[in-house]
Protein backbone atom coordinates (compact mmCIF):
# COMPACT_ATOMS: atom_id res chain seq x y z
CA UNK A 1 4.50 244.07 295.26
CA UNK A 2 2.15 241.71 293.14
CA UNK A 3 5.04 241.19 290.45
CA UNK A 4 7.28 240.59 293.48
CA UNK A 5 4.82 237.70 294.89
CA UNK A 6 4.52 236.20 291.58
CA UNK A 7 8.34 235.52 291.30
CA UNK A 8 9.22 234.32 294.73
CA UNK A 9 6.52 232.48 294.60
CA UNK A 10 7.45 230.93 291.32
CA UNK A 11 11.24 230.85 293.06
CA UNK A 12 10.81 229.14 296.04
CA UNK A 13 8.02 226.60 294.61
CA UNK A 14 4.76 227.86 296.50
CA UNK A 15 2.13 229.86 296.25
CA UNK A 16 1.81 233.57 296.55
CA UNK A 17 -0.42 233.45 299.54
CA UNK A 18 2.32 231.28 301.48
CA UNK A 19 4.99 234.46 300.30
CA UNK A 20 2.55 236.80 301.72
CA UNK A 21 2.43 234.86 305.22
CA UNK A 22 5.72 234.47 305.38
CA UNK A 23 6.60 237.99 304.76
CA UNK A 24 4.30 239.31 306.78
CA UNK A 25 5.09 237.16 309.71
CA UNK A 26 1.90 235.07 309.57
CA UNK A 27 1.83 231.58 311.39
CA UNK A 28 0.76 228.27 309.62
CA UNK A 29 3.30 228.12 307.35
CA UNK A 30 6.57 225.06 308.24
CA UNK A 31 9.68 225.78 308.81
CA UNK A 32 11.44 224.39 305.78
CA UNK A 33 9.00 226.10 303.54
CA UNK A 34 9.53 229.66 305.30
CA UNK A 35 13.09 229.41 304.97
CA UNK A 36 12.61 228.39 301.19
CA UNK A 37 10.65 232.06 300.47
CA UNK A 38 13.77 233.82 302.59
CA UNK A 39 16.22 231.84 300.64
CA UNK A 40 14.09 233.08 296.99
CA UNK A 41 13.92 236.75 298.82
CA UNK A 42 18.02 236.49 298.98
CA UNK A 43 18.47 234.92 295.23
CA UNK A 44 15.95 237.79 293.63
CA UNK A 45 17.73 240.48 295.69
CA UNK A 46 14.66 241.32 297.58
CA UNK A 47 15.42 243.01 300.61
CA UNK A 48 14.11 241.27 303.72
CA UNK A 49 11.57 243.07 305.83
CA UNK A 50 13.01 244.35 309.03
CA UNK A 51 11.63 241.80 311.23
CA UNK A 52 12.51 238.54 309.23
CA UNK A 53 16.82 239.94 308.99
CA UNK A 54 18.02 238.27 312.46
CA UNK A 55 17.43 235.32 311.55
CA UNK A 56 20.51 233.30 312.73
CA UNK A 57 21.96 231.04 309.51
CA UNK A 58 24.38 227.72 309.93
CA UNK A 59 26.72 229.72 307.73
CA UNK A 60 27.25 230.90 304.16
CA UNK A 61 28.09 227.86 301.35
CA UNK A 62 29.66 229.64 298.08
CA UNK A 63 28.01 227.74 294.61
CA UNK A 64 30.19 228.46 291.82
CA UNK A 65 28.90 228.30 288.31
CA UNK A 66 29.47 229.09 285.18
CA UNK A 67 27.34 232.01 283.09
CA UNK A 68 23.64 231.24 283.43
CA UNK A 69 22.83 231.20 279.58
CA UNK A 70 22.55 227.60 279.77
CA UNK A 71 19.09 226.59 281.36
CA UNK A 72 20.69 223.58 283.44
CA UNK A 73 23.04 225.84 285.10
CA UNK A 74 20.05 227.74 287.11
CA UNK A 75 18.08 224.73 287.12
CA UNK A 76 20.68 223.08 289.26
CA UNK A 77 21.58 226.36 291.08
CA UNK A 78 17.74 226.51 292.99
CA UNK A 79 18.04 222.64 293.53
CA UNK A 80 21.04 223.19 295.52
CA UNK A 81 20.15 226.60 297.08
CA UNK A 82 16.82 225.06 298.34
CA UNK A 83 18.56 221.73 299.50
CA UNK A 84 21.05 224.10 301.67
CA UNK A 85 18.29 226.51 302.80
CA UNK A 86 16.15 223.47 304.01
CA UNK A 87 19.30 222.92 306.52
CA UNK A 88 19.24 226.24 307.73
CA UNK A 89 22.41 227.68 305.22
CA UNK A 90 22.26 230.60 303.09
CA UNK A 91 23.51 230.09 299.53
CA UNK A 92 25.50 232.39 298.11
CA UNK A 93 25.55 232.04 294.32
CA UNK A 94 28.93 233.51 292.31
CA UNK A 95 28.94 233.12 288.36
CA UNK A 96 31.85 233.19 286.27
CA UNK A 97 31.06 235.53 283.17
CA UNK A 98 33.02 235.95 280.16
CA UNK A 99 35.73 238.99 280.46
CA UNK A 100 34.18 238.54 284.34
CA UNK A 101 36.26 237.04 287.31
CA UNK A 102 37.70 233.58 287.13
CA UNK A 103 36.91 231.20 289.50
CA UNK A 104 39.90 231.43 291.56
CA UNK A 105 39.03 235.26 291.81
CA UNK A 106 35.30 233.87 292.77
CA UNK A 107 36.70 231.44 295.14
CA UNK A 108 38.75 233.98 296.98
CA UNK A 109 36.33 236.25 297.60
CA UNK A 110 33.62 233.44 299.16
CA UNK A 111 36.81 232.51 301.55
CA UNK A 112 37.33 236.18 302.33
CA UNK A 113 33.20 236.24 303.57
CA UNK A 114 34.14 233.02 305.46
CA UNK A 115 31.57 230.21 303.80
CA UNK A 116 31.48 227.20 305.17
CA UNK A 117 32.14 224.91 302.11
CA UNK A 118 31.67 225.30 298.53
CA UNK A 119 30.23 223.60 295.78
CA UNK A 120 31.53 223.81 292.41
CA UNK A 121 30.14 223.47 289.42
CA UNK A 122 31.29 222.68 285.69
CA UNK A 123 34.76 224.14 286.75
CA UNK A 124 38.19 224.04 286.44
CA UNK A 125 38.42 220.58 287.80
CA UNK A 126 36.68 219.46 284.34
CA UNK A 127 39.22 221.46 282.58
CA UNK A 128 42.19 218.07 281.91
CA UNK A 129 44.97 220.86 281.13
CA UNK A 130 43.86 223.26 284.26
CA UNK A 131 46.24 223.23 287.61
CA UNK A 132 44.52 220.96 289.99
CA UNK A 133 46.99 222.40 292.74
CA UNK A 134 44.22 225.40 293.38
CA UNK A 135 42.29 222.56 295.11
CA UNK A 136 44.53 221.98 297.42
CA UNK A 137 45.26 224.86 298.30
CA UNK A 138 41.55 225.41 298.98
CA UNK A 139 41.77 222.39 301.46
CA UNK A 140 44.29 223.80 303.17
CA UNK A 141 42.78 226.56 304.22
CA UNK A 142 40.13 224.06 305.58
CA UNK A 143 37.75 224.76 303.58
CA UNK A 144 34.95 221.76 302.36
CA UNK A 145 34.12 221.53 298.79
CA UNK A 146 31.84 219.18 296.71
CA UNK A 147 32.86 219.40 292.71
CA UNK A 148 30.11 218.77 290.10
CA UNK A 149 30.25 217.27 286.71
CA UNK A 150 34.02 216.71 286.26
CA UNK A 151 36.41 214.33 287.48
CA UNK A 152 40.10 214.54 288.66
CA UNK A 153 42.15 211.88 290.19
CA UNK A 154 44.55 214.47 291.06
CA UNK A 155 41.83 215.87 293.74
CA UNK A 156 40.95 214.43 296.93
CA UNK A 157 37.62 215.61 296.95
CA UNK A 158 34.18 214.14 296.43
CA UNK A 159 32.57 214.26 292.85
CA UNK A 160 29.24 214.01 291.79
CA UNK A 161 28.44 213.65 287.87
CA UNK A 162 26.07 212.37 285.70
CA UNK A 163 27.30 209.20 283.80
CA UNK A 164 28.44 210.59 280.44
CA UNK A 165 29.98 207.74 278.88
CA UNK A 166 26.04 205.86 279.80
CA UNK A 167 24.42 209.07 278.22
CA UNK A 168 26.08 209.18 274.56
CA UNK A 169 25.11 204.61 274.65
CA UNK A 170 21.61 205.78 275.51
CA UNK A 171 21.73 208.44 272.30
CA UNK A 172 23.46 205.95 269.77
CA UNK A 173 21.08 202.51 270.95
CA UNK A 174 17.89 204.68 270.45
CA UNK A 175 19.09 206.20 267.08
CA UNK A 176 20.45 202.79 265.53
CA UNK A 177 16.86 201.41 267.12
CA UNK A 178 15.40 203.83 265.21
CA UNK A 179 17.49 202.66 261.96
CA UNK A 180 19.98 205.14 261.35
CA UNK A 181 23.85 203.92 260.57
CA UNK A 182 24.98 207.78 260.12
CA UNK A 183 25.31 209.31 263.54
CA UNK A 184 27.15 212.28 264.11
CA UNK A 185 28.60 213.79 267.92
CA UNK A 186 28.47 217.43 268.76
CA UNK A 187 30.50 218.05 271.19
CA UNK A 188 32.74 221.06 273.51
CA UNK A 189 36.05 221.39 273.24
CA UNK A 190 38.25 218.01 273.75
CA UNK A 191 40.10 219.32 276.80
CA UNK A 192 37.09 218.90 279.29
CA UNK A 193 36.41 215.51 281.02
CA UNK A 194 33.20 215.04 280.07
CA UNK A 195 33.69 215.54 276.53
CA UNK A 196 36.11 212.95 276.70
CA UNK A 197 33.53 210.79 278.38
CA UNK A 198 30.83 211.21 275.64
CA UNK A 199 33.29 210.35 272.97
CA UNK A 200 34.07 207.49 274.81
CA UNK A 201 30.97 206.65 275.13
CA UNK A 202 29.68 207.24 271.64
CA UNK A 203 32.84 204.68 270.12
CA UNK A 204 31.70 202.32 272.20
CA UNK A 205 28.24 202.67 271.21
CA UNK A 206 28.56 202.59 267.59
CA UNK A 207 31.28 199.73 267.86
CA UNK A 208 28.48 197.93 269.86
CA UNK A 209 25.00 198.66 267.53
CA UNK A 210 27.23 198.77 264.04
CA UNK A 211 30.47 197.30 264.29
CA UNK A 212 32.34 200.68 263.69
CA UNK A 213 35.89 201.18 264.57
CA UNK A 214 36.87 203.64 266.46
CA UNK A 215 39.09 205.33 264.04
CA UNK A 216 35.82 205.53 261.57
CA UNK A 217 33.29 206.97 264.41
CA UNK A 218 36.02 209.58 265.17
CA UNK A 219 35.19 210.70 261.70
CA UNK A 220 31.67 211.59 263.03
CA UNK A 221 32.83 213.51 265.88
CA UNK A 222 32.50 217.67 265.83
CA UNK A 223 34.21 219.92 268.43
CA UNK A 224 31.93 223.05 268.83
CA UNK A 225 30.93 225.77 271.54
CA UNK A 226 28.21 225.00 274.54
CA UNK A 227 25.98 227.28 272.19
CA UNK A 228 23.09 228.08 270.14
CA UNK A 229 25.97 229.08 267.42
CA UNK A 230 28.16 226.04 268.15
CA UNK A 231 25.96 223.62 267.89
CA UNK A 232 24.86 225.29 264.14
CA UNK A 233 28.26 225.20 263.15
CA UNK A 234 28.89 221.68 264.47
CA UNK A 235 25.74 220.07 263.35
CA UNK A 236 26.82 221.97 259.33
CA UNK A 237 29.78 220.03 259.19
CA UNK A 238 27.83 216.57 260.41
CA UNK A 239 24.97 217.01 257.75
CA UNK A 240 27.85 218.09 255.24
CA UNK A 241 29.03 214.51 255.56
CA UNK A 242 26.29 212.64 255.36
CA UNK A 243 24.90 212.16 259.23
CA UNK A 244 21.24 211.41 259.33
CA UNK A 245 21.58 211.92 263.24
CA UNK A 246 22.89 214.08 265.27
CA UNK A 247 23.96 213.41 269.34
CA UNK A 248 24.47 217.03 271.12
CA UNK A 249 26.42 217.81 274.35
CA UNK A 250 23.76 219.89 275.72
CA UNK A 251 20.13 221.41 275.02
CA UNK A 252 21.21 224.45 273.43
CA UNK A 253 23.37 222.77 271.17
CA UNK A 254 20.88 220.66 269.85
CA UNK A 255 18.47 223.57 269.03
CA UNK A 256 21.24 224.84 267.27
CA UNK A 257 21.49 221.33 265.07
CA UNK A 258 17.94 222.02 264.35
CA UNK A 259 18.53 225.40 263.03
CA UNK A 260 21.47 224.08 261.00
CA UNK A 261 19.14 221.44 259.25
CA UNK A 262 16.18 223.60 258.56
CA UNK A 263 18.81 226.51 257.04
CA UNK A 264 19.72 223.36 254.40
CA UNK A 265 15.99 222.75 253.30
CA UNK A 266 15.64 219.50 256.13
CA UNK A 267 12.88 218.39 258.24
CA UNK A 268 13.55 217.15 261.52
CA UNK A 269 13.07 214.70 262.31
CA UNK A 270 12.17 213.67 258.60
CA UNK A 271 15.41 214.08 257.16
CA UNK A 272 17.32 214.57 260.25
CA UNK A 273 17.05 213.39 263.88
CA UNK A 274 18.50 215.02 266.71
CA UNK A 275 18.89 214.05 270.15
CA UNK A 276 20.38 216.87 273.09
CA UNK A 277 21.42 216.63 276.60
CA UNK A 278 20.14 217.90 279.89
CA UNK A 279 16.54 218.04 279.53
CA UNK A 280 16.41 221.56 280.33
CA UNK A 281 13.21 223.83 281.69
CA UNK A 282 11.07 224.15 278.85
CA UNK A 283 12.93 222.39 276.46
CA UNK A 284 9.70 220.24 275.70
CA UNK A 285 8.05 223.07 274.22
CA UNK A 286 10.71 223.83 271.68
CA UNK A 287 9.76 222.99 268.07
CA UNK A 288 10.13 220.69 267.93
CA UNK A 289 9.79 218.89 271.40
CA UNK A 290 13.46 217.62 271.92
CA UNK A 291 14.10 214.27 272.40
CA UNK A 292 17.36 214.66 274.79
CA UNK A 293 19.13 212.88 277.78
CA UNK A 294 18.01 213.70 280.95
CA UNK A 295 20.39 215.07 283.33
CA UNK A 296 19.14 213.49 287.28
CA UNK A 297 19.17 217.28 288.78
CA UNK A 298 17.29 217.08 291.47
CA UNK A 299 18.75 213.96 292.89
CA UNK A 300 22.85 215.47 292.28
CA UNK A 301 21.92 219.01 293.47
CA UNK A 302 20.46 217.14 296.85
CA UNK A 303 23.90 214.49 296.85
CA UNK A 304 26.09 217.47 296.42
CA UNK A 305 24.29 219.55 299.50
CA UNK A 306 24.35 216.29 301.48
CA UNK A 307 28.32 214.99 300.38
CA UNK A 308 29.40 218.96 301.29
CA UNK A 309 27.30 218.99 304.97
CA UNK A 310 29.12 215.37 305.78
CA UNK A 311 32.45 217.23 304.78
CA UNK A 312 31.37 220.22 307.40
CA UNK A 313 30.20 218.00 310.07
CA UNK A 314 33.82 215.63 310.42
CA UNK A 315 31.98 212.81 308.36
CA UNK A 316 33.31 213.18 305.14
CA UNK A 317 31.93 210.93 302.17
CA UNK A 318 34.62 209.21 300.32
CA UNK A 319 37.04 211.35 298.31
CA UNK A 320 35.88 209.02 295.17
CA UNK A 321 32.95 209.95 292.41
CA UNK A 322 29.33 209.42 292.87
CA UNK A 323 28.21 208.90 289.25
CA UNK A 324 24.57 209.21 288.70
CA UNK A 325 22.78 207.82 285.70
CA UNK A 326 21.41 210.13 282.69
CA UNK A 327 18.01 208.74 281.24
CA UNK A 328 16.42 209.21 277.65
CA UNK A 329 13.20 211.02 277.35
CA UNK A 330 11.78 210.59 273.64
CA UNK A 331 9.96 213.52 272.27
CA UNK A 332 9.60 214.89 268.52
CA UNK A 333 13.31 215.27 267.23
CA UNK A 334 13.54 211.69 266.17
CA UNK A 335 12.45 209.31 263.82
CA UNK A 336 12.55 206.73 262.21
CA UNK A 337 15.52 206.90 259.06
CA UNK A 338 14.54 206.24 255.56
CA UNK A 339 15.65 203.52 253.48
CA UNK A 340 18.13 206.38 251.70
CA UNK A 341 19.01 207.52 254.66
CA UNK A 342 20.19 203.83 255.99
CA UNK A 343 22.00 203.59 252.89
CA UNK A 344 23.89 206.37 252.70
């Protein structure tokens, strides 16, 4: 039972002493908090002592992501499960796998258990060449849904995303601050919106700090996996042509980058600087401590819980995108380039 404590504790954000109130029925402890240890109880797949089980719930909202491996996934998975459990919901998380069920298959099923609403996110409706009928469909069945970091204009929906064209300006402006003319992009596959959006981003960046043309950053730019591995691979083919700096799509990505320079005999940040994205849990103790661009989870997990609960209650929010702004959190990846470096 003590290991148990320690990680609902650690799940729902309090202490163990407030778990072992809760669980054992004690008073003293608010409302919002007690229904935060239930809610870690459900997402651990702790079974709820007899007493606590009739409590009545609003309903059942489905949260849709995709696998876990990447840190900022589950990071904004308890935002939103603790945002929904604070107004009396229960959150019932489905994750797509690989060789697993799709996320129509997912979204099915959390229709079948009758949810209230849904909240999606990275899904299809990021994917440019996916059919954006499915959503539709889903609304007319009457069910609400929020989608996260993706954009459609074929969806009447709302959106809430972090700004990714403002994210890959915020990477480029600190590197050419930091004197570096070389600066690579490693980034998913090209089919997914905000790919697109950090490309965009990143031309209009280097156009901006160095007067490149588009058609010469584009040179620059690396299509790779969300991974450890892809970001390797990506960040080989960068160094192989000369970057001094390296911009990645995500955390795990840049870690990867880091790997790829050190397997070539380079320091980073010495010889190479490398920036990530989504300031993931514990990604300041990496080595080194990643600089990276700091997705605003708290604050779109809560938007997305608030946006869907308008959509329940007959008040939607406008079917437009709420775009929420990234910020740059300087740590040990980067530094300053050398004088060969600026002249390469």
């Amino acid at each position: 039972m003590t290991a148990r404590l320690v990680d609902i504790a650690a799940q729902a954000g309090v202490s163990e002493a407030t778990v072992s109130r809760v669980l054992n029925g004690k008073p003293g402890v608010a409302a919002a908090t007690r229904e935060s240890v239930l809610a870690a109880l459900d997402m651990l797949g702790f079974e709820r002592p007899t007493r606590l089980r009739q409590r009545s719930s609003a309903g059942l909202i489905g949260l849709i992501t995709p696998e876990l491996d990447n840190p900022i996934f589950p990071a904004l998975a308890q935002v939103i499960a603790q945002a929904l459990t604070r107004q009396g919901y229960t959150p019932v998380l489905a994750t797509q796998t690989p060789g697993g069920s799709t996320e129509d298959e997912l979204t099915e099923m959390l229709v079948d258990r009758g949810v209230s609403g849904i909240i999606f996110v990275s899904g299809l409706h990021a994917d440019t060449t996916a059919d954006m009928e499915r959503y539709e469909v889903l609304r007319g069945k009457g069910v609400p849904f929020v989608l996260v970091n993706g954009f459609s204009p074929k969806v009447q929906a709302p959106f809430v995303s972090t700004d990714d064209r403002a994210a890959a300006r915020l990477a480029v402006t600190h590197l050419t601050s930091l004197g570096h003319t070389r600066i690579g992009l490693a980034v998913g596959p090209k089919r997914f919106v905000p790919v697109l959006r950090k490309i965009e981003g990143f031309q209009i960046g280097m156009r901006e700090r160095l007067g490149m043309s588009p058609a010469d950053s584009e040179q620059l730019i690396e299509h790779s996996l969300y991974t450890l591995e892809g970001g390797q691979a990506a960040a080989g083919t960068l160094i192989g042509r000369g970057c001094t700096a390296i911009v990645c799509a995500s955390d795990m990505m840049a870690l990867g980058a880091v790997r790829a320079a050190r397997e070539r005999n380079l320091h980073v940040p010495r010889d190479v600087s490398v920036v990530g994205y989504d300031d993931s849990p514990l990604i300041a103790f990496t080595d080194p401590p990643l600089t990276t661009i700091r997705q605003p989870v708290q604050a779109m997990g809560q938007a997305s819980v608030r946006t869907l609960l308008e959509e329940i209650g007959g008040t939607p929010a406008p079917h437009s995108e709420f775009l929420f702004m990234p910020e740059l959190v300087v740590r040990d990846s980067t530094a300053s380039g050398r004088p060969e470096q600026r002249s390469v």
